[in-house]
C-alpha atoms as a PDB file:
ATOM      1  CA  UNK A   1     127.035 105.204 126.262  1.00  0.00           C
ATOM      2  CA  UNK A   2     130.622 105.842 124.736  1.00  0.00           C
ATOM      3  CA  UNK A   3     131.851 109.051 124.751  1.00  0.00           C
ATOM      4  CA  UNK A   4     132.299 111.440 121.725  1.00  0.00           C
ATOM      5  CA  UNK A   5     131.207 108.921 119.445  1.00  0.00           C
ATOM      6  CA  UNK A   6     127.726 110.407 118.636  1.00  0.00           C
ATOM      7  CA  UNK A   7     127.353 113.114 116.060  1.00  0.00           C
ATOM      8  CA  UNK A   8     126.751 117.164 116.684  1.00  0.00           C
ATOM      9  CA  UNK A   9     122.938 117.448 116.660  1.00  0.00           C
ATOM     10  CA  UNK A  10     121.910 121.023 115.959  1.00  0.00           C
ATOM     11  CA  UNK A  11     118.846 123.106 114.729  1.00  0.00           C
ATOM     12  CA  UNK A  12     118.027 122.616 111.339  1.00  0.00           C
ATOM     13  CA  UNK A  13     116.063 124.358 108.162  1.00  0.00           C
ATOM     14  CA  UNK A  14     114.354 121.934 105.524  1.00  0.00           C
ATOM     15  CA  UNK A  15     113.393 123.493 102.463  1.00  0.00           C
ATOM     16  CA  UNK A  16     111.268 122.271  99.932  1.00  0.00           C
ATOM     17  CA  UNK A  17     110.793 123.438  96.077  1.00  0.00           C
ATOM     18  CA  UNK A  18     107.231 124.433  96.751  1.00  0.00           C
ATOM     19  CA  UNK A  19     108.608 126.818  99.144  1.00  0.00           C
ATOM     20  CA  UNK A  20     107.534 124.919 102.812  1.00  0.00           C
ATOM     21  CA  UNK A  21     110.111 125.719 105.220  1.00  0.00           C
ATOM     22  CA  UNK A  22     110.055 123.517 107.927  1.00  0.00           C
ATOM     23  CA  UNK A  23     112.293 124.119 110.898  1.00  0.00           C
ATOM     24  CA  UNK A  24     114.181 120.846 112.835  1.00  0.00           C
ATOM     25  CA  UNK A  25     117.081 118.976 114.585  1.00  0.00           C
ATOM     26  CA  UNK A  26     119.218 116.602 112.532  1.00  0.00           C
ATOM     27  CA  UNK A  27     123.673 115.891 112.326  1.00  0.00           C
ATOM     28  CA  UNK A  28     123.146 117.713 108.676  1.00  0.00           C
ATOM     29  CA  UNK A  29     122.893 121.601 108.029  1.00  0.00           C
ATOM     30  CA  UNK A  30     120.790 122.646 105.864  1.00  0.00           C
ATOM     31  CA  UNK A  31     118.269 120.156 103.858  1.00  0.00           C
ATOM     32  CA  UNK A  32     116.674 120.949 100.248  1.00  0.00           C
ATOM     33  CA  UNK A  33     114.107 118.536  99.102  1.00  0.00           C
ATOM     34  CA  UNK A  34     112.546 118.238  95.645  1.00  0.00           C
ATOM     35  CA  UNK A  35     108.630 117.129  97.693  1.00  0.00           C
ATOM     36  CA  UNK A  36     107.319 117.406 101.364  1.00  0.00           C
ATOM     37  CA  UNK A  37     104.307 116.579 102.516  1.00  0.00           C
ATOM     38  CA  UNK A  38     102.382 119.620 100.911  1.00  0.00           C
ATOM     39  CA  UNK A  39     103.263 119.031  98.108  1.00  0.00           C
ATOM     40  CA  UNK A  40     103.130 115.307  97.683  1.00  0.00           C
ATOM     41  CA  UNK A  41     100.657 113.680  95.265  1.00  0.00           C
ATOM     42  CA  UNK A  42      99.529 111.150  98.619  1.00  0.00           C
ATOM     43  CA  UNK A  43      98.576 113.891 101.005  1.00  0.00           C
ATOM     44  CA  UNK A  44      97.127 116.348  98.517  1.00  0.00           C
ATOM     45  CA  UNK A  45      95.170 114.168  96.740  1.00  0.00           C
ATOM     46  CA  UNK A  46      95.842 115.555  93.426  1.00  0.00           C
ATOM     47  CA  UNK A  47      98.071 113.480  91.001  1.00  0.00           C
ATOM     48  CA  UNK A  48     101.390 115.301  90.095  1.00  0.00           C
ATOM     49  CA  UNK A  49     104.113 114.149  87.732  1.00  0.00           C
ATOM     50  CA  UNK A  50     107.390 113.079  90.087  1.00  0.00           C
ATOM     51  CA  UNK A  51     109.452 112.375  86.622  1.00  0.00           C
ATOM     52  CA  UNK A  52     111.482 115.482  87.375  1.00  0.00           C
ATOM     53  CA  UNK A  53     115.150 113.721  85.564  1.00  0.00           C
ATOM     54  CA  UNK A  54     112.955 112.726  82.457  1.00  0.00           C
ATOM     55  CA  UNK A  55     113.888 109.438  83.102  1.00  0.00           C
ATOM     56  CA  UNK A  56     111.671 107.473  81.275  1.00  0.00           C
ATOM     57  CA  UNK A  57     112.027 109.880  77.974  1.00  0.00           C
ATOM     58  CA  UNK A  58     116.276 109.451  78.963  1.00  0.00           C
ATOM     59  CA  UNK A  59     115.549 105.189  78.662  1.00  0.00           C
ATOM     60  CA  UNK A  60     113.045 105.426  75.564  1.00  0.00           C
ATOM     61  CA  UNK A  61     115.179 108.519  73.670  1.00  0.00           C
ATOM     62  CA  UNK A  62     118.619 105.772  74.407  1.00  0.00           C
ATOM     63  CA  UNK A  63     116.904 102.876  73.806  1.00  0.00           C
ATOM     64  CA  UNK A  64     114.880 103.991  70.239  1.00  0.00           C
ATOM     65  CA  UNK A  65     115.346 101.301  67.167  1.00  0.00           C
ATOM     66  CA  UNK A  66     117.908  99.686  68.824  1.00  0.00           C
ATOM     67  CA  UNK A  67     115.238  96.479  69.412  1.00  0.00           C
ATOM     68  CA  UNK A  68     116.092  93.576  66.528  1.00  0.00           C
ATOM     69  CA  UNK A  69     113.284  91.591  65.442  1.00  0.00           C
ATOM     70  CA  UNK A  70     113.856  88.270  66.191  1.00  0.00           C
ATOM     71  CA  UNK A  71     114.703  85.972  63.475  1.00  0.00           C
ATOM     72  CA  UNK A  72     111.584  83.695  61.864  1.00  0.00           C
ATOM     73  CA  UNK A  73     112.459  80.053  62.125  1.00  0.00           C
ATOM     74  CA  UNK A  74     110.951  77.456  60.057  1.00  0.00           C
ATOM     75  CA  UNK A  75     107.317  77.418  61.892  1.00  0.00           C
ATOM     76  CA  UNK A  76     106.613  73.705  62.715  1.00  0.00           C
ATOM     77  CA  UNK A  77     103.150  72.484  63.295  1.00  0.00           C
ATOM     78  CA  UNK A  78     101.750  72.602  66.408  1.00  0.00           C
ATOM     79  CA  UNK A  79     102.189  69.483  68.752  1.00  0.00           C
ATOM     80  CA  UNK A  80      98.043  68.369  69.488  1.00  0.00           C
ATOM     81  CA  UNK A  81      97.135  68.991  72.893  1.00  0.00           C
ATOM     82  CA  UNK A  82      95.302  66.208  74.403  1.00  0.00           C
ATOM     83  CA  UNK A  83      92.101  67.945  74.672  1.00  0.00           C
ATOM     84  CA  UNK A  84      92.339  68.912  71.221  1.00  0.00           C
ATOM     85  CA  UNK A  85      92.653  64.820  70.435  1.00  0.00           C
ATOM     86  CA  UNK A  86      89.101  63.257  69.912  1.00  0.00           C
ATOM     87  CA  UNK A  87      88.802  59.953  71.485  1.00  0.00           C
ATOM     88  CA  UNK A  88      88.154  56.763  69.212  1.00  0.00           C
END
């Protein structure tokens, strides 16, 4: 192995919103997450909203009435499909 090429690997605090502290080794400081795994919807079992950005409210709230209808062309009639053809 090369010398002084790999990062500083020291102790470690990871902090999640629901208040779990968990206590590690990693190159980074300190870590805040936003879900761990008591709090996540797969290990507890209960469903939880993950939206926390609002961003499907940001994409309809940007996105509202700006949708054109599509022009109405002149509505040919339907080409017969050959089931719909009865045979002589």
């Amino acid at each position: 192995m090369k010398e002084k090429i790999h990062p500083e690997y020291k102790e470690t605090t990871i902090v999640c919103v629901c208040g779990e502290v968990i206590h590690t080794r990693s190159t980074r400081a300190n870590i805040h997450v936003d879900i761990c795994s008591k709090c996540h919807p797969f290990f507890t079992g209960r469903q939880k909203l993950v939206d926390s950005a609002g961003r499907v409210e940001k994409f309809a709230k940007r996105y509202a009435g700006k949708v054109k209808a599509k022009s109405k062309k002149k509505e040919e009639a339907p080409a017969e499909s050959p089931e719909e053809k009865k045979p002589e």
